[in-house]
C-alpha atoms as a PDB file:
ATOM      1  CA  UNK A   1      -0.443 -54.217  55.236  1.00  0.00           C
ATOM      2  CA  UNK A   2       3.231 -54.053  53.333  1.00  0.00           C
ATOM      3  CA  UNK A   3       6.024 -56.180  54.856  1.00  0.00           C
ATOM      4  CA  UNK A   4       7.710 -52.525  55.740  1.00  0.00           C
ATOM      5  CA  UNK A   5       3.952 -51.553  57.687  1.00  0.00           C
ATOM      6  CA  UNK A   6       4.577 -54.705  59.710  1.00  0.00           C
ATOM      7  CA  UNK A   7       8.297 -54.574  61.091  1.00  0.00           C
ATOM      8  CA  UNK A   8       7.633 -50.440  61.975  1.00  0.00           C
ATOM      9  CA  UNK A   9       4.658 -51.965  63.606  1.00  0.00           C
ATOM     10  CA  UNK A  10       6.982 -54.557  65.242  1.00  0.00           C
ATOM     11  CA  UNK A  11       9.685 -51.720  66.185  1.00  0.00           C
ATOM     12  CA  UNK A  12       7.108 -49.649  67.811  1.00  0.00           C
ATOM     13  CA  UNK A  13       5.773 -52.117  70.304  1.00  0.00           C
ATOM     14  CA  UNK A  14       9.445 -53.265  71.441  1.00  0.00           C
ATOM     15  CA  UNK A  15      10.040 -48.965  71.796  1.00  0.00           C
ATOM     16  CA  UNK A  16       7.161 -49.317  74.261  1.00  0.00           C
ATOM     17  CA  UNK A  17       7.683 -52.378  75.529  1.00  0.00           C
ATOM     18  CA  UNK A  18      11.185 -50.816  76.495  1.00  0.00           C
ATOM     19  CA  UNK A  19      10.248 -47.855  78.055  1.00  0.00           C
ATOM     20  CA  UNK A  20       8.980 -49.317  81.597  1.00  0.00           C
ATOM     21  CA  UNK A  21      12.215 -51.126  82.475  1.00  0.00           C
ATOM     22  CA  UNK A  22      14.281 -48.382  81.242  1.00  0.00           C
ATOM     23  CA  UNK A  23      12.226 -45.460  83.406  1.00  0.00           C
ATOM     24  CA  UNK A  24      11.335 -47.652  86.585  1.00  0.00           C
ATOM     25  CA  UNK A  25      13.141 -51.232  86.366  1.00  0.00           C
ATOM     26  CA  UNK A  26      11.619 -51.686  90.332  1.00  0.00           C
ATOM     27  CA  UNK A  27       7.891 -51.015  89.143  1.00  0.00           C
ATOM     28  CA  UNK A  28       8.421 -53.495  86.451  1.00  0.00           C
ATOM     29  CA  UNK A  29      10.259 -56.583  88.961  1.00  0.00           C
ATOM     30  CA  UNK A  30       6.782 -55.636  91.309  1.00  0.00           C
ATOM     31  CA  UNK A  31       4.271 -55.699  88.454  1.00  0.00           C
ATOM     32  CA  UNK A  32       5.849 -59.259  87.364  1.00  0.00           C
ATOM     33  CA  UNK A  33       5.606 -60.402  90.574  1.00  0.00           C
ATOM     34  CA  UNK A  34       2.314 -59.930  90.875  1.00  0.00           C
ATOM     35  CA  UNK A  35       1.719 -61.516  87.427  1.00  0.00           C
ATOM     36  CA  UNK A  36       3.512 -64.393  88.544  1.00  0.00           C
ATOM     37  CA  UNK A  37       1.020 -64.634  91.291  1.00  0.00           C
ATOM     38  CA  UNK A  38      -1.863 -64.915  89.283  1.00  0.00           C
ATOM     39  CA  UNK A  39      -4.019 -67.373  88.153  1.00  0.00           C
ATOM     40  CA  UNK A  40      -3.786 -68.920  84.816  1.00  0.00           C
ATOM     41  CA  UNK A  41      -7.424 -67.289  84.286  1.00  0.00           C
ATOM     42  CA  UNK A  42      -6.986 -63.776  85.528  1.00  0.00           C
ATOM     43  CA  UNK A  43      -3.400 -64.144  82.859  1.00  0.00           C
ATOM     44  CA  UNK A  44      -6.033 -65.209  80.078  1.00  0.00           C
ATOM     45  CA  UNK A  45      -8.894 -62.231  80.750  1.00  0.00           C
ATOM     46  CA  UNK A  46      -5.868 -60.068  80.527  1.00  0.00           C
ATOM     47  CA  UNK A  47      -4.509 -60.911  77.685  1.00  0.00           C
ATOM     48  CA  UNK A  48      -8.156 -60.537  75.911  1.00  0.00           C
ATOM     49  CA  UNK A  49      -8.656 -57.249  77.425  1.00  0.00           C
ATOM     50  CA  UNK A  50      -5.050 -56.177  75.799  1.00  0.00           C
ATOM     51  CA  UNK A  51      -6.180 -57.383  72.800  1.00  0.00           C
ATOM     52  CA  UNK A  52      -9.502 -55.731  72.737  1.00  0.00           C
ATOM     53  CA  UNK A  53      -8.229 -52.786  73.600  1.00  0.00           C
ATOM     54  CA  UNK A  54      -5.468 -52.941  70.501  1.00  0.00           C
ATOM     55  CA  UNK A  55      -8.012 -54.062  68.227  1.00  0.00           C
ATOM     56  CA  UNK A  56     -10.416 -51.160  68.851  1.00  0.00           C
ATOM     57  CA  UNK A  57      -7.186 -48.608  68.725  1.00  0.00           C
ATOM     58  CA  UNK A  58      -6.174 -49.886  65.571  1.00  0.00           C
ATOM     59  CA  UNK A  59      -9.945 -50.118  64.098  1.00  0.00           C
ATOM     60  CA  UNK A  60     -10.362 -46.115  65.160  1.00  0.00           C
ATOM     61  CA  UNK A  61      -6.812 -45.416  63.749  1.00  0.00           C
ATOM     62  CA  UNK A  62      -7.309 -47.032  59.988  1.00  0.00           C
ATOM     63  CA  UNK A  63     -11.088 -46.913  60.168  1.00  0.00           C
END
């Protein structure tokens, strides 16, 4: 992957990243607080899952 691959890459998850708070900032404030309520394993399975989940997008994208 080029240097220029990696910062569109980069740009494209803040875009999505953004687009929560900027359509419903209240659903975002309730979905941290219930992040905030959960345990430091649930956090951890669902961070695995997302990254799962990107890996197999991105292996049926360039594979």
């Amino acid at each position: 992957m080029s240097g220029a691959a990696w910062w569109v890459a980069v740009a494209l998850m803040l875009m999505a990243e953004g687009l929560m708070p900027l359509l419903n900032p209240s659903a975002r404030r309730r979905l941290f607080g219930q992040l905030m309520a959960m345990s430091d394993g649930q956090l951890r399975f669902l961070g695995l899952a997302s990254m799962l989940c990107g890996g197999l997008l991105l292996w049926i994208v360039i594979g």
